[in-house]
C-alpha atoms as a PDB file:
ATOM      1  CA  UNK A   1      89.268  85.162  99.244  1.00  0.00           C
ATOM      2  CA  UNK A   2      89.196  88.996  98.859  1.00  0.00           C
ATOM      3  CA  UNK A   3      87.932  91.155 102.241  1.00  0.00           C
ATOM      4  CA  UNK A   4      84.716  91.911  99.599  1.00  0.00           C
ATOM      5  CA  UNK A   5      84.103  88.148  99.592  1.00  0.00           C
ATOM      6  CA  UNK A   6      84.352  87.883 103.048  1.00  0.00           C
ATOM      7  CA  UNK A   7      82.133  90.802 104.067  1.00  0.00           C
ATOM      8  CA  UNK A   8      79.357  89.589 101.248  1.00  0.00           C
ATOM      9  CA  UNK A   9      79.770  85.684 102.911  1.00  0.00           C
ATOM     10  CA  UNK A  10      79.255  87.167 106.143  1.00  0.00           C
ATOM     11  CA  UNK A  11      75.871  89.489 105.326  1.00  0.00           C
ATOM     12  CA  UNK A  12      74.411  86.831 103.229  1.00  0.00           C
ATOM     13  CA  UNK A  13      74.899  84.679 106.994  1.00  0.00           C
ATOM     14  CA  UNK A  14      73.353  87.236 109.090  1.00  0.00           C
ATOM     15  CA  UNK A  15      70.270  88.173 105.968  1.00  0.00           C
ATOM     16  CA  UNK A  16      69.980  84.232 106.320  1.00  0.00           C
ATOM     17  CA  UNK A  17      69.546  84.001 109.834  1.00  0.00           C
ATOM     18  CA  UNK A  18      67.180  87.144 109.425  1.00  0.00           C
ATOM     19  CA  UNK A  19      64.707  85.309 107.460  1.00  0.00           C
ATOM     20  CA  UNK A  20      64.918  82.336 109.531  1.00  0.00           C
ATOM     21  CA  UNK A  21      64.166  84.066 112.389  1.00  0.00           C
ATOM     22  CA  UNK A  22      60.784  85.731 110.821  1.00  0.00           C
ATOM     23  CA  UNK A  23      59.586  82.604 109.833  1.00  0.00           C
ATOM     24  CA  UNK A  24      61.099  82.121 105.954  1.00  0.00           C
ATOM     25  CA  UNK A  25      58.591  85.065 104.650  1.00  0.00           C
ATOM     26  CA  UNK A  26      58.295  84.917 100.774  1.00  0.00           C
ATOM     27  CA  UNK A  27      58.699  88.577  99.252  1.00  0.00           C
ATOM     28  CA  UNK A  28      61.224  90.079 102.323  1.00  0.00           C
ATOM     29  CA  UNK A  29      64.869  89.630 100.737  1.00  0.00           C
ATOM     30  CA  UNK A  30      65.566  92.996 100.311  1.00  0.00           C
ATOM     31  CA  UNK A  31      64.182  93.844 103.696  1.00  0.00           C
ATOM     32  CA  UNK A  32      66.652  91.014 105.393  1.00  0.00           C
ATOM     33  CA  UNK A  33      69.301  92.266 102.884  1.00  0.00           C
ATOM     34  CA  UNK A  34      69.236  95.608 104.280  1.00  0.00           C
ATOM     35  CA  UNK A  35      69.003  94.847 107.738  1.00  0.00           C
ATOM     36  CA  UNK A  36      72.045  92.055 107.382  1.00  0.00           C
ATOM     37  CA  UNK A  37      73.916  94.842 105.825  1.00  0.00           C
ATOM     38  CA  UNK A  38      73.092  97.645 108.724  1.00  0.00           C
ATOM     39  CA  UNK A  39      73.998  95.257 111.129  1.00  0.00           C
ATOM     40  CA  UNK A  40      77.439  93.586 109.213  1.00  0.00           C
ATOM     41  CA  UNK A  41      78.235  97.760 109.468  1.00  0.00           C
ATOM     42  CA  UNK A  42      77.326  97.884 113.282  1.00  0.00           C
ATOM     43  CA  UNK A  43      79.535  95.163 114.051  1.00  0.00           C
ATOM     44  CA  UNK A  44      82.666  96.084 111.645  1.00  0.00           C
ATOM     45  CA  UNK A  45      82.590  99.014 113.529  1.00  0.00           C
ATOM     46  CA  UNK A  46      82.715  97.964 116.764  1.00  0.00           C
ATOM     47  CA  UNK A  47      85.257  95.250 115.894  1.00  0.00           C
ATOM     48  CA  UNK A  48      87.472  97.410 114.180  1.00  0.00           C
ATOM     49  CA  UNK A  49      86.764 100.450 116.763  1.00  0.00           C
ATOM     50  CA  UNK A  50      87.884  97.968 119.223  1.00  0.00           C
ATOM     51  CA  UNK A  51      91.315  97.043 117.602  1.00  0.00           C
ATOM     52  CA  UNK A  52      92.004 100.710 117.702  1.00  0.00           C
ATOM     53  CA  UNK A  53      91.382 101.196 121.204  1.00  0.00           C
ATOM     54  CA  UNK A  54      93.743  98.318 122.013  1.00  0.00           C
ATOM     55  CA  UNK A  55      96.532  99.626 120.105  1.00  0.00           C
ATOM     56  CA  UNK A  56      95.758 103.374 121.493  1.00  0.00           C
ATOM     57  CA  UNK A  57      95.857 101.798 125.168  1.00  0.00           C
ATOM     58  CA  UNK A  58      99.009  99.866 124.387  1.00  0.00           C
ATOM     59  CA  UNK A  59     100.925 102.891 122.874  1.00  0.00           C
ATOM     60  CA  UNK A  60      99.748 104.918 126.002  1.00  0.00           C
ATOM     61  CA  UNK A  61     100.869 101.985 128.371  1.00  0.00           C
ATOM     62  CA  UNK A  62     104.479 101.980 126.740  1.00  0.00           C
ATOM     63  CA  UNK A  63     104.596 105.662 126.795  1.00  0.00           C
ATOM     64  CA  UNK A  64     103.327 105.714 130.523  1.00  0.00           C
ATOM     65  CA  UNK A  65     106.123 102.866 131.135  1.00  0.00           C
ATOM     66  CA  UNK A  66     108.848 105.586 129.805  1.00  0.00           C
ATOM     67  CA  UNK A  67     107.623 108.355 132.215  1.00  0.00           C
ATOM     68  CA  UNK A  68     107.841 105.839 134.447  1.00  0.00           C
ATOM     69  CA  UNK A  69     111.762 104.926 134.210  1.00  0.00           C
ATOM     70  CA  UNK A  70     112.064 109.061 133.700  1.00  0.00           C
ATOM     71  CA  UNK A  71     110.983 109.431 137.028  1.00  0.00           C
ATOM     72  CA  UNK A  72     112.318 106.571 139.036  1.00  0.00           C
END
């Protein structure tokens, strides 16, 4: 499964769960399409804004371990 499957899997979920929630309107699919697709873009941000900040803390924690055996 290609990262473009997965993302389209995963807004088709959320545009699902969208139309559930408003009751199952007739007509709205592009409206719940749209919104599944703002929100899939919220969160891959977040997760992969996340990631970075992990691997930015870790590099800064190895390089603050190095000052560290500098100095003592």
């Amino acid at each position: 499964m290609t990262s473009d499957d997965k993302s389209l899997r995963e807004i088709r979920k959320i545009a699902y769960g969208l139309w559930m929630q408003d009751g199952q309107p007739d007509g709205r699919d592009r409206e719940h399409w749209e919104a599944a697709k703002e929100i899939w873009a919220f969160r891959s941000h977040d997760q992969t804004k996340a990631e970075s900040d992990t691997s930015e803390e870790r590099q800064q924690g190895a390089e603050m371990g190095n000052v560290r055996k500098d100095i003592g």
